[in-house]
Protein backbone atom coordinates (compact mmCIF):
# COMPACT_ATOMS: atom_id res chain seq x y z
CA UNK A 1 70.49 176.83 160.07
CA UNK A 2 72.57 174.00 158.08
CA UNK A 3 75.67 175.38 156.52
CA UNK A 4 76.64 174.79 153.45
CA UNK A 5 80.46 173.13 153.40
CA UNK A 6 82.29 172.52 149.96
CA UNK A 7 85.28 170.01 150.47
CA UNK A 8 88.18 171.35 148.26
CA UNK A 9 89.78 168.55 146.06
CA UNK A 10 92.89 169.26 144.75
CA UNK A 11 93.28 167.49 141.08
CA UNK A 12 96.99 168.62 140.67
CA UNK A 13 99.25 168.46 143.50
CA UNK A 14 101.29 171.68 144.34
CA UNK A 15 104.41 170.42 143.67
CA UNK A 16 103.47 169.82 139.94
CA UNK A 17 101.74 172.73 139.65
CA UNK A 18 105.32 174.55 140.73
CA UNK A 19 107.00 172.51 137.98
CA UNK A 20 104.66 173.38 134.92
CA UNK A 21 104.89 177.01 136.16
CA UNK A 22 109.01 176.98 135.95
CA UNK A 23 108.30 174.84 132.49
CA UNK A 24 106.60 177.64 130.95
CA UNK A 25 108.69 180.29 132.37
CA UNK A 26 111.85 178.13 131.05
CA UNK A 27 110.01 178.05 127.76
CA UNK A 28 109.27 181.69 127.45
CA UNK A 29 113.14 182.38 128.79
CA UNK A 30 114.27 180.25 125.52
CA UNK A 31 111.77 182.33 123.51
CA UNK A 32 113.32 185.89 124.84
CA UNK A 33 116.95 184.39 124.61
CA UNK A 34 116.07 183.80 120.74
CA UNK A 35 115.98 186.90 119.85
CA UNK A 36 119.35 187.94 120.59
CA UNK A 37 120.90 186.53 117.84
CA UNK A 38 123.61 187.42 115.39
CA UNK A 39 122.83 186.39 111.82
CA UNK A 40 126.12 184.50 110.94
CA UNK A 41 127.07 182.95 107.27
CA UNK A 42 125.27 179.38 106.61
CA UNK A 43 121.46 180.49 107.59
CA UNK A 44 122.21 179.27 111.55
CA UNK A 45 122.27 182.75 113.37
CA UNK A 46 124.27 183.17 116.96
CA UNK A 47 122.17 183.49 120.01
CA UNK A 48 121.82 183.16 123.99
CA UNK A 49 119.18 180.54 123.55
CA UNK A 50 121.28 177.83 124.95
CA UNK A 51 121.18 179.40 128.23
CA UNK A 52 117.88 178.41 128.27
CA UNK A 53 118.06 174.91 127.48
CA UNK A 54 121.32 174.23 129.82
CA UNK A 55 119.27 175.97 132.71
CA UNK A 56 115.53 174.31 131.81
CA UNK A 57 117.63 170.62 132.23
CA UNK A 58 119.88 171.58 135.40
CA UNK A 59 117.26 173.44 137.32
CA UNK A 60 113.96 170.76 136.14
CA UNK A 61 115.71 168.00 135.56
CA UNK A 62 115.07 165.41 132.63
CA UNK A 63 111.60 164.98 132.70
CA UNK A 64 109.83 168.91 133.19
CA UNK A 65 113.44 170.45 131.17
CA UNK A 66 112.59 168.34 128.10
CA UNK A 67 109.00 169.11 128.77
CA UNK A 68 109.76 173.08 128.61
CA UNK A 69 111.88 172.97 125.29
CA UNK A 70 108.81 170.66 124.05
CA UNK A 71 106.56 173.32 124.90
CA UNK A 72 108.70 175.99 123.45
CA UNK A 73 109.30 174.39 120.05
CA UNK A 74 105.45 173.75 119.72
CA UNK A 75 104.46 176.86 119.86
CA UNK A 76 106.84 178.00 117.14
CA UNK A 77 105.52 175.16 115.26
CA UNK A 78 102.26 176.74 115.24
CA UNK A 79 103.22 180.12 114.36
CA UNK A 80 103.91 181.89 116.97
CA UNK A 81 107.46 184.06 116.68
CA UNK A 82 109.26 182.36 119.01
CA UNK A 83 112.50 181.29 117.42
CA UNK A 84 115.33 183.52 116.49
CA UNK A 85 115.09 186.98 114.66
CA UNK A 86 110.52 186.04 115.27
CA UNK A 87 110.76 182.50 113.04
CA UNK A 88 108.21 180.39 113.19
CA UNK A 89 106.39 177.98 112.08
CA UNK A 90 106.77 174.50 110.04
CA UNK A 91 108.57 176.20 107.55
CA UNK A 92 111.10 177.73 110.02
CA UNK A 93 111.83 174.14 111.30
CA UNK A 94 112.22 172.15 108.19
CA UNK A 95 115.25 175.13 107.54
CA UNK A 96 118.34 174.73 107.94
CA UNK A 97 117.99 175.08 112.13
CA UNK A 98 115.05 172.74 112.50
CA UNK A 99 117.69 170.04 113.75
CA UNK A 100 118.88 172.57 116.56
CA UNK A 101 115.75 173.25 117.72
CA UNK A 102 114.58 169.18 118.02
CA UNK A 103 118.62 169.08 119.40
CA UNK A 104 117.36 171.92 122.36
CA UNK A 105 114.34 169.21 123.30
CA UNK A 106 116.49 166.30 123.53
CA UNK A 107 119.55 168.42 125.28
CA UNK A 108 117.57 169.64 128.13
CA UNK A 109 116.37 165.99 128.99
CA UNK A 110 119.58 164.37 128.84
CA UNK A 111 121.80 167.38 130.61
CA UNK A 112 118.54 166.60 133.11
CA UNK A 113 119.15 163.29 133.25
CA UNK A 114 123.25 163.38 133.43
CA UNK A 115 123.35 165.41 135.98
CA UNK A 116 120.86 164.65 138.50
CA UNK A 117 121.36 160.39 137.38
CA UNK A 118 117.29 160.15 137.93
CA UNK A 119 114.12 161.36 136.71
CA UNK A 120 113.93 163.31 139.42
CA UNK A 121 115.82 166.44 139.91
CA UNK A 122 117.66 166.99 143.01
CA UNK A 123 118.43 170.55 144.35
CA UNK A 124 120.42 172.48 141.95
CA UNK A 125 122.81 173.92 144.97
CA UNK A 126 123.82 170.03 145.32
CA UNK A 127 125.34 169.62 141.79
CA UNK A 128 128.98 169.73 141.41
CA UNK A 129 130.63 171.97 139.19
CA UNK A 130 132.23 168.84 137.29
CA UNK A 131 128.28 166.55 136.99
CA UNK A 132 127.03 169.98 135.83
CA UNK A 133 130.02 170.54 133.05
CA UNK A 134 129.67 167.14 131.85
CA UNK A 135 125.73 166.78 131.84
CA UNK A 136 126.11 170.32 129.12
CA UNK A 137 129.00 168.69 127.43
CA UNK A 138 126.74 165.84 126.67
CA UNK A 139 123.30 168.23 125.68
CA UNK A 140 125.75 170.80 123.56
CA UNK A 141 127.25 167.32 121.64
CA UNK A 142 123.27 166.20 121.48
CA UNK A 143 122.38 169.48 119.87
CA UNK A 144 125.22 169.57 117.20
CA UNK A 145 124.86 166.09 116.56
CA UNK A 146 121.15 166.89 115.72
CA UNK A 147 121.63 170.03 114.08
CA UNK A 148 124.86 169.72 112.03
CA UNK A 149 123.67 166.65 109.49
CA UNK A 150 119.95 168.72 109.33
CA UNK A 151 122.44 171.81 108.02
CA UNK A 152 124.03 169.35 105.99
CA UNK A 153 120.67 167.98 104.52
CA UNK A 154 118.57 171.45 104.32
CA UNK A 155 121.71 173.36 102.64
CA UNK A 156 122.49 170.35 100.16
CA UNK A 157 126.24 170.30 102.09
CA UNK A 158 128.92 167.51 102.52
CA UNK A 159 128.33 167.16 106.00
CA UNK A 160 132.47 167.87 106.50
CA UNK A 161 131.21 171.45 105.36
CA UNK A 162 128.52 171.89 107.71
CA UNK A 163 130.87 171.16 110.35
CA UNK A 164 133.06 173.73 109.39
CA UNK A 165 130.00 176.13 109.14
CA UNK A 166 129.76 175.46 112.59
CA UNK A 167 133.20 175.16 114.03
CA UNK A 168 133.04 178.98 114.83
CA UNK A 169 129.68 178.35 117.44
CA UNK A 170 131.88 175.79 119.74
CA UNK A 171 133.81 178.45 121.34
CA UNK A 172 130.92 180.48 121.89
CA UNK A 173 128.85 177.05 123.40
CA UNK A 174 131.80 176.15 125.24
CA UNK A 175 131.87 179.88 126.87
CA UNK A 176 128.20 179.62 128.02
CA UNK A 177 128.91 176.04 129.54
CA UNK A 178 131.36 177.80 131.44
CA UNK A 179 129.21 180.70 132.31
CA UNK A 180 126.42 178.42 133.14
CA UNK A 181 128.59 176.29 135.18
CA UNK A 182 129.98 179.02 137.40
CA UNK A 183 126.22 180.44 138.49
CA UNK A 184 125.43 177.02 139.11
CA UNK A 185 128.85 176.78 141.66
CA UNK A 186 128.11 179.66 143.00
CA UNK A 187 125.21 178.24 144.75
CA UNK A 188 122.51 180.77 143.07
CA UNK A 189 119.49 180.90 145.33
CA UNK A 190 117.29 182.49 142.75
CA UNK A 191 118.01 179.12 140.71
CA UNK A 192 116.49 177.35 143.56
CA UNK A 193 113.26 179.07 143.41
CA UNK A 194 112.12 178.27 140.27
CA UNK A 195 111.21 175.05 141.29
């Protein structure tokens, strides 16, 4: 009696099916992280989202973190109440925090990028305190360089206003680089596993 045998083919390696799955979790962590916000004067509220976006580029590097913010800022695109206090939607970016959110995109790639110097992310227990500091030095600059002139535009603002608006939010950024920084030091093995 012949046997019937079925050769398995796999279409999408494991090791990229590991790195979509850590995308989308990254993306639904920025989505969570959204929603504790403070509403603060100017329209651009306080939240933990940034967390998010300095983890997505340290832990998946330039290529999957960028994809994972992508992912996350499409689907609030198309409606769905990702973004802080449940915005969403086209009319949610072109307000006045539309140029933070494309910021959060470009941020992850390049902290990503800065910090592991390839496309390729290396193992997050191998980054150095100082490569990780100054890879989310250079996404937190990338986000307010995105977002402050879109405040500037949206609100009708000198863009020296804008700035001021957000001169408050630096101390608070610069806190969670620090925060984010000493989980990475301290060698965090459940950092490891998401990828």
């Amino acid at each position: 009696m012949a046997s019937n045998q079925v050769e398995s083919i796999d279409l999408v390696d494991g090791q990229t099916v590991r790195q979509l799955s850590a995308a989308v979790m990254f993306a639904a962590l920025t989505a969570v992280l959204a929603q504790f916000s403070i509403d603060l004067p100017g329209g651009v509220p306080f939240s933990f989202q940034p967390f998010a976006v300095f983890f997505a580029g340290l832990v998946l590097g330039p290529v999957w973190g960028g994809f994972s913010l992508t992912l996350y800022f499409l689907v609030g695109l198309a409606g769905a109440p990702v973004f802080s206090n449940a915005g969403a939607g086209v009319g949610y970016v072109l307000g006045p925090t539309g140029g933070f959110l494309i910021g959060f995109v470009v941020a992850a790639a390049l902290i990503g990028f800065v910090a592991h110097r390839s496309l390729s992310p290396g193992p997050i227990e191998e980054l150095s305190p100082i490569s990780a500091a100054v890879a989310l030095l250079a996404g937190l600059a990338v986000i307010y360089l995105a977002g402050v002139p879109w405040l500037a535009s949206v609100n009708g603002l000198p863009l020296t206003r804008a700035a001021s608006i957000m001169a408050p939010f630096v101390v608070g950024d610069l806190i969670k680089i620090g925060l984010t920084v000493g989980i990475v030091a301290g060698g965090n093995e459940l950092l490891a596993d998401w990828r």
